[in-house]
C-alpha atoms as a PDB file:
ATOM      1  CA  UNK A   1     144.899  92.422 107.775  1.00  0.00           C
ATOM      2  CA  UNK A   2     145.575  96.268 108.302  1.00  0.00           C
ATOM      3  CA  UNK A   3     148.050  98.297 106.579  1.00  0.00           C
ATOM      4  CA  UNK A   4     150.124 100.412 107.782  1.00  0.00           C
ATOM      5  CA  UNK A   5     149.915 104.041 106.718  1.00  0.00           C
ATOM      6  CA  UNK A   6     153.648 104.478 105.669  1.00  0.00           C
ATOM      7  CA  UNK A   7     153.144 101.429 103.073  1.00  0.00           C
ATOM      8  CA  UNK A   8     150.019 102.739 101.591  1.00  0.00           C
ATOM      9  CA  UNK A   9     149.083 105.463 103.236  1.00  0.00           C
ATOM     10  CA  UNK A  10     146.604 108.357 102.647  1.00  0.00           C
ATOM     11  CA  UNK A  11     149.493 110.420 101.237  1.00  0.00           C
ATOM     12  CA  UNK A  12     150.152 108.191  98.586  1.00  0.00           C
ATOM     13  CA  UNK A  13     146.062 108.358  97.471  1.00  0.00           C
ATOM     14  CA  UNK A  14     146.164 111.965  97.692  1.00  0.00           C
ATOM     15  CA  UNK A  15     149.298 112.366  95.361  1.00  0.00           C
ATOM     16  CA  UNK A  16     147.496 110.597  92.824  1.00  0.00           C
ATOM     17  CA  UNK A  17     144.523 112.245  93.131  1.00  0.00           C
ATOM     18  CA  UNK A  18     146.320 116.153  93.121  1.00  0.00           C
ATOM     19  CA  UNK A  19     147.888 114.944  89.945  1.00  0.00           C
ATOM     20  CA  UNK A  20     145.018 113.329  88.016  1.00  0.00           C
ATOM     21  CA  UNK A  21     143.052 116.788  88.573  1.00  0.00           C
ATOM     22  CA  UNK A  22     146.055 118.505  87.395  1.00  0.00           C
ATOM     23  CA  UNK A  23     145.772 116.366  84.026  1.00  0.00           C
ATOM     24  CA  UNK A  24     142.413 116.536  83.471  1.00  0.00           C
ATOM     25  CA  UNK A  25     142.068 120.481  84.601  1.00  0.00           C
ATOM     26  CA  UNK A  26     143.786 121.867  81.145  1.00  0.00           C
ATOM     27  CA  UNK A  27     140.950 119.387  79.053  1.00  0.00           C
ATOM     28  CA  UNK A  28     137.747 120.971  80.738  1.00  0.00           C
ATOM     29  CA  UNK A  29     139.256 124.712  80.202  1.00  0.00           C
ATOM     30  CA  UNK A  30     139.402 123.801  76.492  1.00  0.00           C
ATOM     31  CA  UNK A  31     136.064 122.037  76.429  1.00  0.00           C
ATOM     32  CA  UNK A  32     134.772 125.092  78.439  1.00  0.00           C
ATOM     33  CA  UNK A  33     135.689 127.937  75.752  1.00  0.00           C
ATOM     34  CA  UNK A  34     134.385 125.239  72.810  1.00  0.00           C
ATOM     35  CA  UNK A  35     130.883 127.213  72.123  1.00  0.00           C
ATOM     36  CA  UNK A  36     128.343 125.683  69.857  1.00  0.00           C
ATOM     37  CA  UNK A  37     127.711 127.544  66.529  1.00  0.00           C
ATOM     38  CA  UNK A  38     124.021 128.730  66.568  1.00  0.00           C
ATOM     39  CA  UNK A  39     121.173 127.146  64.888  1.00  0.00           C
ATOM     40  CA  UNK A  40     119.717 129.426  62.156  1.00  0.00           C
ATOM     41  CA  UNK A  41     115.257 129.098  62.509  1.00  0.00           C
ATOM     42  CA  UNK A  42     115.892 127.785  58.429  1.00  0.00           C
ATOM     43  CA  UNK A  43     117.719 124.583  59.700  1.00  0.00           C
ATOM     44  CA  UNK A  44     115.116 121.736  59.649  1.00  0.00           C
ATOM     45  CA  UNK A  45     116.143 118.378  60.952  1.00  0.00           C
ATOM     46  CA  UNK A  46     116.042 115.162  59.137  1.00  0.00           C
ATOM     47  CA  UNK A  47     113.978 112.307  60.524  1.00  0.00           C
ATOM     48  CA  UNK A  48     116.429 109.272  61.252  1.00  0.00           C
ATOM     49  CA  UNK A  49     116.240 106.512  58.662  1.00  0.00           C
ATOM     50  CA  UNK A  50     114.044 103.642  59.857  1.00  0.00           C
ATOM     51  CA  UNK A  51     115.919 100.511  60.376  1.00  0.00           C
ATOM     52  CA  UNK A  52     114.048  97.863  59.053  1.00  0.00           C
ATOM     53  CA  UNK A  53     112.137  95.292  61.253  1.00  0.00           C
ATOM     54  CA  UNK A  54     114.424  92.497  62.217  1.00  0.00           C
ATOM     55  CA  UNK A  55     113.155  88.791  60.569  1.00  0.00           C
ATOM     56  CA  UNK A  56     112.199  85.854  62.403  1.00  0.00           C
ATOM     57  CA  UNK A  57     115.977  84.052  62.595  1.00  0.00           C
ATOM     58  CA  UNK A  58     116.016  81.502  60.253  1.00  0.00           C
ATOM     59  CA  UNK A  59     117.464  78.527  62.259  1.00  0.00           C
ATOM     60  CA  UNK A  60     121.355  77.914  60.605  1.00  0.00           C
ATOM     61  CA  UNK A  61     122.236  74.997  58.548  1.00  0.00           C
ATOM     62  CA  UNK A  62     123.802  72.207  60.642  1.00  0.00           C
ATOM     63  CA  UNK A  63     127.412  71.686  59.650  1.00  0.00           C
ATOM     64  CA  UNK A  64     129.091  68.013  59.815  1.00  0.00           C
ATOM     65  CA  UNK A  65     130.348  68.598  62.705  1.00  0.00           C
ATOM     66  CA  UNK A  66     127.658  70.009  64.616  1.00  0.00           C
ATOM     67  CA  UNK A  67     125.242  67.090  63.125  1.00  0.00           C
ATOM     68  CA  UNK A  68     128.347  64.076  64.693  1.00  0.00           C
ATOM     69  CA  UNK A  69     128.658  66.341  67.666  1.00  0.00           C
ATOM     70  CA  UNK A  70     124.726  66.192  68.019  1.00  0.00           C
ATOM     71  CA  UNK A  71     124.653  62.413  67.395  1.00  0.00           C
ATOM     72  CA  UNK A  72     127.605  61.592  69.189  1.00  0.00           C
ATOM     73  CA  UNK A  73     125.832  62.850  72.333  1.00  0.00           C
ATOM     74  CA  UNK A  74     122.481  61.363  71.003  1.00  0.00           C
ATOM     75  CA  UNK A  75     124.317  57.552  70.751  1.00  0.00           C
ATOM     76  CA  UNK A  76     125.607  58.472  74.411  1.00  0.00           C
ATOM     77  CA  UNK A  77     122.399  58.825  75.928  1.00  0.00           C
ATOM     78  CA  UNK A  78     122.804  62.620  76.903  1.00  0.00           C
ATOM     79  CA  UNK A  79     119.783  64.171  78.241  1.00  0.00           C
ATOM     80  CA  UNK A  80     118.656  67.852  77.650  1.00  0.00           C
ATOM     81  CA  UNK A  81     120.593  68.438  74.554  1.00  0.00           C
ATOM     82  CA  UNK A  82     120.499  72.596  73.328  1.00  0.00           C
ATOM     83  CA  UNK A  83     122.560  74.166  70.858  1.00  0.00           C
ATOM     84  CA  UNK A  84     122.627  77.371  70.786  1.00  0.00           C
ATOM     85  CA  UNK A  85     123.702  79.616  67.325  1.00  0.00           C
ATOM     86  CA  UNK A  86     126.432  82.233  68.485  1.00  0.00           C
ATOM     87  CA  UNK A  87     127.179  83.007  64.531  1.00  0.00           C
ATOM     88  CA  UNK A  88     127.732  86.641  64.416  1.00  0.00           C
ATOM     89  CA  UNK A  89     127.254  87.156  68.653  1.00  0.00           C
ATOM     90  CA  UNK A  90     131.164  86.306  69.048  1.00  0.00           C
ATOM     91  CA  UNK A  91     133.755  85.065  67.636  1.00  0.00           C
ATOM     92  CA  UNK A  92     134.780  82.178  69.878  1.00  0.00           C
ATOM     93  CA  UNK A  93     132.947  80.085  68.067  1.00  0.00           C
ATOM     94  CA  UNK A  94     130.100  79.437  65.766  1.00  0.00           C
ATOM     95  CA  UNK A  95     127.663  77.566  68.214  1.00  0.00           C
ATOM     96  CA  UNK A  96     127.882  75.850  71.016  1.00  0.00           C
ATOM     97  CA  UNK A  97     126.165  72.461  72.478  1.00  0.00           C
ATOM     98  CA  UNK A  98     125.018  71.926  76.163  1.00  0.00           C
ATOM     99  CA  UNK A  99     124.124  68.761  77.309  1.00  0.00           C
ATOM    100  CA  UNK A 100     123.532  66.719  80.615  1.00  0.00           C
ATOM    101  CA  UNK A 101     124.696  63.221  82.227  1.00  0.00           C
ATOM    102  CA  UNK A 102     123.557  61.594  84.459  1.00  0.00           C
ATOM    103  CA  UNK A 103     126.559  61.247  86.523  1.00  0.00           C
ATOM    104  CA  UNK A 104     129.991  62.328  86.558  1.00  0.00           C
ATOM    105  CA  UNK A 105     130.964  59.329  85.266  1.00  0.00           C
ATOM    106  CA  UNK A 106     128.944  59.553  82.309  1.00  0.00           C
ATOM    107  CA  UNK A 107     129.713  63.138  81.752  1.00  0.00           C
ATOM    108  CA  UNK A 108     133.308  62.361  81.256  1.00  0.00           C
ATOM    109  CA  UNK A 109     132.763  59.287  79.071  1.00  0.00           C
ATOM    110  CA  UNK A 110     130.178  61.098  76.899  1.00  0.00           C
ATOM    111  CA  UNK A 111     133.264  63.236  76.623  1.00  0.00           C
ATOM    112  CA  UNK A 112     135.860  60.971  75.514  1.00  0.00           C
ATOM    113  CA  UNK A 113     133.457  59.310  72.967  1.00  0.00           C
ATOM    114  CA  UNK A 114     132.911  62.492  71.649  1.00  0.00           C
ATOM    115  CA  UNK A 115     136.786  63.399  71.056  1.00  0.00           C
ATOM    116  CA  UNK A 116     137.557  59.858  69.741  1.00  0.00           C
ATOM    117  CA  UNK A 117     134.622  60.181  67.400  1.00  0.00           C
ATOM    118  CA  UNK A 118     135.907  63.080  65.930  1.00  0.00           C
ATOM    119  CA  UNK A 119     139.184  62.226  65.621  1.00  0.00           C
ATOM    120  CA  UNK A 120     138.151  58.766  63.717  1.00  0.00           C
ATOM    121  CA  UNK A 121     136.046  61.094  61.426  1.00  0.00           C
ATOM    122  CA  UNK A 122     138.725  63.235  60.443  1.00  0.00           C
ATOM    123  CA  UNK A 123     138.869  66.691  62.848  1.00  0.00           C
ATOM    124  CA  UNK A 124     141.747  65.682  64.459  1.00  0.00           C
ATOM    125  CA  UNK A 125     143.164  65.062  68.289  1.00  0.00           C
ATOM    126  CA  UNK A 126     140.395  67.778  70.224  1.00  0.00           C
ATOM    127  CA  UNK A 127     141.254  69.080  73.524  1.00  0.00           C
ATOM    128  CA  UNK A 128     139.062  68.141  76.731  1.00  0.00           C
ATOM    129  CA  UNK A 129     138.776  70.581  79.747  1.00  0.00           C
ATOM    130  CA  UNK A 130     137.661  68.990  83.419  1.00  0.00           C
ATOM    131  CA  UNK A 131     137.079  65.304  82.210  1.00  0.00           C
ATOM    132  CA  UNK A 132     138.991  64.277  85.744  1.00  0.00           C
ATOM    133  CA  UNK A 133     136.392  66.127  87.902  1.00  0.00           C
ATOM    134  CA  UNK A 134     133.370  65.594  85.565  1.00  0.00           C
ATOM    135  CA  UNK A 135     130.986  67.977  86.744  1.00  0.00           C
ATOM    136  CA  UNK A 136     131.548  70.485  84.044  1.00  0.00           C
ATOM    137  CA  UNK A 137     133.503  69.275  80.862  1.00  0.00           C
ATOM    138  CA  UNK A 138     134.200  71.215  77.728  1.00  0.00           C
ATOM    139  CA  UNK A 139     135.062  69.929  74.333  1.00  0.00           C
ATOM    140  CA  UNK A 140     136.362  72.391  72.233  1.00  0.00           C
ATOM    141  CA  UNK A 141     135.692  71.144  68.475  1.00  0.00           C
ATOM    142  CA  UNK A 142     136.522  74.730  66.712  1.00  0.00           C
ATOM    143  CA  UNK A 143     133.653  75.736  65.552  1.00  0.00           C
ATOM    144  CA  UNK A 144     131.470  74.104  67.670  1.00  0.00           C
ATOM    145  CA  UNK A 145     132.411  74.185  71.580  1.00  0.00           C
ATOM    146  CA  UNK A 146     130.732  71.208  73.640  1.00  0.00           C
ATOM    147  CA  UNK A 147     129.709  72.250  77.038  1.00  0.00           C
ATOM    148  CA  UNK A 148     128.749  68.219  79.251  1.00  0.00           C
ATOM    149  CA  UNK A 149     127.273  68.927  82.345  1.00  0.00           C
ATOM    150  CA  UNK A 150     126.034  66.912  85.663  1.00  0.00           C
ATOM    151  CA  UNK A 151     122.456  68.357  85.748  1.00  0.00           C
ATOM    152  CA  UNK A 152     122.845  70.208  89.187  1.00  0.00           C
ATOM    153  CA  UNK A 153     126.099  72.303  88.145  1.00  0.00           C
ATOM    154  CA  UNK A 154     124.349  72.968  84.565  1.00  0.00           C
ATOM    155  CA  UNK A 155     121.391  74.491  86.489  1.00  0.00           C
ATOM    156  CA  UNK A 156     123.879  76.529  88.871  1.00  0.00           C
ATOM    157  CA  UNK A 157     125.859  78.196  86.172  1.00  0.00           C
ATOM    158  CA  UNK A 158     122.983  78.478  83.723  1.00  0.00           C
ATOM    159  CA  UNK A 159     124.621  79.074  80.288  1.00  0.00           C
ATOM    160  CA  UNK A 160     121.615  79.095  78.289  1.00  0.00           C
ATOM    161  CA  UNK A 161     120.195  81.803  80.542  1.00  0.00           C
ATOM    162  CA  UNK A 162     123.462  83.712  79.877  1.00  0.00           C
ATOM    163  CA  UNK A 163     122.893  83.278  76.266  1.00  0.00           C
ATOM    164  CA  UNK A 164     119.255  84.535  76.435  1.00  0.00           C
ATOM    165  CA  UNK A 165     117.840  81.038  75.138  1.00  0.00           C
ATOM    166  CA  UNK A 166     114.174  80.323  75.821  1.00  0.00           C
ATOM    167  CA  UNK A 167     114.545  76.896  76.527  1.00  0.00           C
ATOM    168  CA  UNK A 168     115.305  76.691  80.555  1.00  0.00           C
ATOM    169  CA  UNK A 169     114.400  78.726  83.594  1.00  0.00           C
END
């Protein structure tokens, strides 16, 4: 669909343009007449502090809820279980799980085992995202988010790859 030049025409663009390089035109004369102070010969610089080599990971301690998450899914018969540690890498959460079913149909119960489980062990009522469609259902359990996939959509969207894990592709 075309527009027409009196609804956003080429006069409208170049307005905006004339006035950004108005705005910006009084910052580069300042920058401009900024001149660095010379260097005297005496000046010697510092070599930058080393930062020390980074440690093998240490894998992080399993929480309760990771380890019922983990054999919630293990009970269900879930197949290529990963969790991955996201401690420190955001703050959405403190890991997350990714796991296949076999079919939707098992995604989705795998799913509402899960949330019952957790509720009967304490962690309250936890909110399930596309149990109806069951390709791609996510358990958020606060700390831990629970990511159920049918194997063909986890291999299209690829989160582990995302996350930089070894473990697929």
């Amino acid at each position: 669909m075309r527009f027409s030049s009196s609804l956003c025409g080429a006069s409208f663009f170049a307005g905006a343009a004339a006035s950004a390089k108005k705005a910006k035109a009084p910052k580069a004369a300042k920058a401009a007449k900024k001149v660095p102070a010379k260097k005297s010969a005496k000046t010697v610089k510092k070599p930058a502090a080393k930062k020390p080599a980074v440690s093998a990971k240490k894998p992080a301690p399993q929480s309760d809820l990771l380890r019922r998450i983990l054999a919630s899914l293990d009970d269900d018969k879930a197949e290529n279980i990963v969790t991955i540690d996201l401690e420190g890498r955001t703050a959405l959460c403190d890991a997350a799980v990714i796991a296949s079913g076999r079919s939707s149909r098992h995604v989705g119960a795998m799913a509402e085992h899960l949330a019952r489980r957790l509720k009967e062990a304490g962690y309250g009522t936890r909110p399930i995202s596309g149990q109806a469609q069951g390709d791609w259902v996510l358990v958020d359990a606060g700390d831990v988010i629970v990511h159920l996939f049918r194997p063909e959509v986890r291999d299209y969207y690829d989160l582990e790859g995302m996350w930089s894990v070894g473990g697929r592709k």
